[in-house]
C-alpha atoms as a PDB file:
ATOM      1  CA  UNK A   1      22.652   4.914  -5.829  1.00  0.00           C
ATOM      2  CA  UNK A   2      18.714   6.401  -5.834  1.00  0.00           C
ATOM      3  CA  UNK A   3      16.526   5.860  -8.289  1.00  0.00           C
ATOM      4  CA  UNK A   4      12.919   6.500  -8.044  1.00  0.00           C
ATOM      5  CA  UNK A   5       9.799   5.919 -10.232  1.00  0.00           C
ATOM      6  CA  UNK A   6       6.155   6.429 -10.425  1.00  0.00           C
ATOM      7  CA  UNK A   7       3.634   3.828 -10.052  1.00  0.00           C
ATOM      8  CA  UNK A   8       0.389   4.597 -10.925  1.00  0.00           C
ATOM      9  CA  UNK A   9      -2.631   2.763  -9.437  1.00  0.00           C
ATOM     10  CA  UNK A  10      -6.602   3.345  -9.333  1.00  0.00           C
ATOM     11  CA  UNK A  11      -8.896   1.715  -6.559  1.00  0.00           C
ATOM     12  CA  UNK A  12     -12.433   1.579  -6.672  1.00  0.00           C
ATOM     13  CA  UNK A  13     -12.714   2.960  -3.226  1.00  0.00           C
ATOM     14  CA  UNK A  14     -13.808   0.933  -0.338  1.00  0.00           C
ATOM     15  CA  UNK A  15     -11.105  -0.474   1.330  1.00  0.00           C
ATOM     16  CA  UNK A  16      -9.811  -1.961  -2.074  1.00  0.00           C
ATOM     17  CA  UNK A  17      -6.345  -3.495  -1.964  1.00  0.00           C
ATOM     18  CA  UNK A  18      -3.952  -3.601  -4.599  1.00  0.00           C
ATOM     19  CA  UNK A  19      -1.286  -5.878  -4.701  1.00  0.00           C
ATOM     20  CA  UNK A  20       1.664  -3.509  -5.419  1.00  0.00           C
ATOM     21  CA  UNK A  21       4.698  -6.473  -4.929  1.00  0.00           C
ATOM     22  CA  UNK A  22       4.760  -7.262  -9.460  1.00  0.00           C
ATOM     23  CA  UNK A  23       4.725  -3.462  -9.844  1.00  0.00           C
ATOM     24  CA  UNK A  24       7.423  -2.837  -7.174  1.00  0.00           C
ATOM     25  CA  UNK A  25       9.592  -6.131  -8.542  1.00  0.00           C
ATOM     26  CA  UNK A  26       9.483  -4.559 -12.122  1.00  0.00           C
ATOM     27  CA  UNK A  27      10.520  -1.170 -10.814  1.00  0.00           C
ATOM     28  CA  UNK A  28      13.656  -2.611  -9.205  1.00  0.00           C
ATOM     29  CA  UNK A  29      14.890  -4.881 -12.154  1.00  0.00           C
ATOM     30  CA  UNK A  30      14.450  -1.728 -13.876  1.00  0.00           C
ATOM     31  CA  UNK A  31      16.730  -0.132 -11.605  1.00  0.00           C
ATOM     32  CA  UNK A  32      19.740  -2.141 -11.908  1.00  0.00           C
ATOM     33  CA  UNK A  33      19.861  -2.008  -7.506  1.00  0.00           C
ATOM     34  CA  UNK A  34      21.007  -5.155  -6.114  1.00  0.00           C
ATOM     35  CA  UNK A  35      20.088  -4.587  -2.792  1.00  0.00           C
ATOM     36  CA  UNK A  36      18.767  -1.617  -0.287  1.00  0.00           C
ATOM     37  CA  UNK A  37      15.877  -0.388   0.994  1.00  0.00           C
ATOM     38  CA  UNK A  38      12.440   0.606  -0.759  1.00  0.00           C
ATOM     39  CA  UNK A  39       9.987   3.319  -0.110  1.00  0.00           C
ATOM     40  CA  UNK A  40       6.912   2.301  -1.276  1.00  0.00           C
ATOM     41  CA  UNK A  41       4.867   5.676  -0.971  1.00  0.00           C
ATOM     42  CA  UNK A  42       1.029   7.182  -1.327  1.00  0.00           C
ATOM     43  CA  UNK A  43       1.056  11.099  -1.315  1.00  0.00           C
ATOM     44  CA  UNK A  44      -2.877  10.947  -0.928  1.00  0.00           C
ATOM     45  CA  UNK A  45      -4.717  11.751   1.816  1.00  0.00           C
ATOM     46  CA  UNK A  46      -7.272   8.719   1.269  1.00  0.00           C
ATOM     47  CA  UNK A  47      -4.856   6.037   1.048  1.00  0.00           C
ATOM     48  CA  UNK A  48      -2.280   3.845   3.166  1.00  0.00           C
ATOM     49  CA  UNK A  49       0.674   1.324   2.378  1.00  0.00           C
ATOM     50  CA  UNK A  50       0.922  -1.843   4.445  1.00  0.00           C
ATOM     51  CA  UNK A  51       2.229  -5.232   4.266  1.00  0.00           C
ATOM     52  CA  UNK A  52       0.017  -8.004   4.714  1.00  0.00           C
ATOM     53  CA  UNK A  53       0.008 -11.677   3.378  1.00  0.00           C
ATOM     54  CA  UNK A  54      -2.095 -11.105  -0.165  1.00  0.00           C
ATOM     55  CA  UNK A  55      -4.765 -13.735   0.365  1.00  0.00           C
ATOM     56  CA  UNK A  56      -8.196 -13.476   0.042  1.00  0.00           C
ATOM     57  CA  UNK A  57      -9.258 -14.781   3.359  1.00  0.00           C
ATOM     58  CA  UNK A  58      -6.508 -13.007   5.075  1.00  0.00           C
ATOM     59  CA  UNK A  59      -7.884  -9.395   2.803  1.00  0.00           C
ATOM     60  CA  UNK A  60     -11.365 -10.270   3.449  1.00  0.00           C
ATOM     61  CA  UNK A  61     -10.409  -9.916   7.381  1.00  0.00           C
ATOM     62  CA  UNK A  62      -8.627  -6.717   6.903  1.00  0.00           C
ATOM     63  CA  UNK A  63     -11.316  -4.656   5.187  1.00  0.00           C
ATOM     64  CA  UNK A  64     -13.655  -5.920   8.135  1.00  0.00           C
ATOM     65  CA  UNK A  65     -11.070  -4.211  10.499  1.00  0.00           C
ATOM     66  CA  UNK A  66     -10.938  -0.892   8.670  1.00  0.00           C
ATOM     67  CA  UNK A  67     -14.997  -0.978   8.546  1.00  0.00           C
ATOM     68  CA  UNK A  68     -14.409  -1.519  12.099  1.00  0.00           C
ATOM     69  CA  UNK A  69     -12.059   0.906  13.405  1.00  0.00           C
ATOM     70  CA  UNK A  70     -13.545   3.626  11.060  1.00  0.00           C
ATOM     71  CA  UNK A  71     -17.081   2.701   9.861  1.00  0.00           C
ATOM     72  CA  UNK A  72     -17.870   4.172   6.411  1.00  0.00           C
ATOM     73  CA  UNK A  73     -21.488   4.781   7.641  1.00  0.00           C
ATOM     74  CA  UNK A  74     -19.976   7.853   9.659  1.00  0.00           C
ATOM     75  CA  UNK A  75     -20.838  11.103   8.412  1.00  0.00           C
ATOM     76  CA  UNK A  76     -17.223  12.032   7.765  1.00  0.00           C
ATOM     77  CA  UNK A  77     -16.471  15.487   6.251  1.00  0.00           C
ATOM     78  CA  UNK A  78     -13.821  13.279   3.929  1.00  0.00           C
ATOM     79  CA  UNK A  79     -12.866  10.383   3.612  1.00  0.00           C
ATOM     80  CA  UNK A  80      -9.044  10.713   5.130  1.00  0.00           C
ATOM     81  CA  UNK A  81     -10.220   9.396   8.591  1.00  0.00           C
ATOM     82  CA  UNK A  82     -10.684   5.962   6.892  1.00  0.00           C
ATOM     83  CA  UNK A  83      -6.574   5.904   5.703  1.00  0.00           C
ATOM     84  CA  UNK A  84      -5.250   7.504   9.078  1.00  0.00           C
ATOM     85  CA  UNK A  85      -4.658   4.848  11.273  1.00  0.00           C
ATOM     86  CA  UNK A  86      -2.397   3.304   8.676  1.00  0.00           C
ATOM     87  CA  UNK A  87       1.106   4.461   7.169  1.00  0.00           C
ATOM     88  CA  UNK A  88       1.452   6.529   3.881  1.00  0.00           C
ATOM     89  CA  UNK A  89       4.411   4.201   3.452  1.00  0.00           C
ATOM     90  CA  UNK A  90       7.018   1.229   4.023  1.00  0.00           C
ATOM     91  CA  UNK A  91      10.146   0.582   3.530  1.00  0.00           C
ATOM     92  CA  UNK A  92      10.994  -2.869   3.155  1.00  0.00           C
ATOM     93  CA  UNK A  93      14.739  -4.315   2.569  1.00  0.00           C
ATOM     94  CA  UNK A  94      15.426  -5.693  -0.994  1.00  0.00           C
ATOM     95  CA  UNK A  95      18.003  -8.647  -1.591  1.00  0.00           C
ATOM     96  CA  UNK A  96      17.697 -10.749  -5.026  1.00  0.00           C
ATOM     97  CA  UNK A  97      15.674 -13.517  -4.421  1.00  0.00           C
ATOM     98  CA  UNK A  98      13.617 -12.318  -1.275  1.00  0.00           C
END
């Protein structure tokens, strides 16, 4: 079985991270899938999909790797350089319960 949905999401730019696990979670009870695989996916240029424990210290440290790796002081032409060294997606296993 496939079954696919639309989640839409807004940052306010700046390394923001969203916490996409509740939005994911309500997409598969919605789905009536037991278990599989996941795609979580961004189609934009300027954005990235990773997993990473959701805590601020642990979020905090992250955003001070991506200002980093890829300074936003640069003079880039756009701001894709900033999402590039990280995936447009994952894809995750889902069992109930995990």
């Amino acid at each position: 079985m496939i079954f696919s949905e639309t989640i839409p999401l807004s940052t306010k730019g700046f390394s923001d991270i969203i916490d996409m696990t509740p939005h994911v979670v309500e997409v598969l009870k919605r789905s009536g899938i037991e278990d599989g695989l996941v795609t979580v996916f961004c189609p934009g240029s300027t954005g990235s999909v990773t997993t990473i424990e959701y805590e601020s210290g642990v979020l905090r440290d992250l955003q001070k790797v991506i200002e980093k790796i890829v300074p936003s002081d640069s003079p880039y032409e756009h701001g894709a350089p900033r999402a590039s060294p990280w995936s447009p997606r994952v894809i995750p296993t889902y069992a109930p319960g995990r």
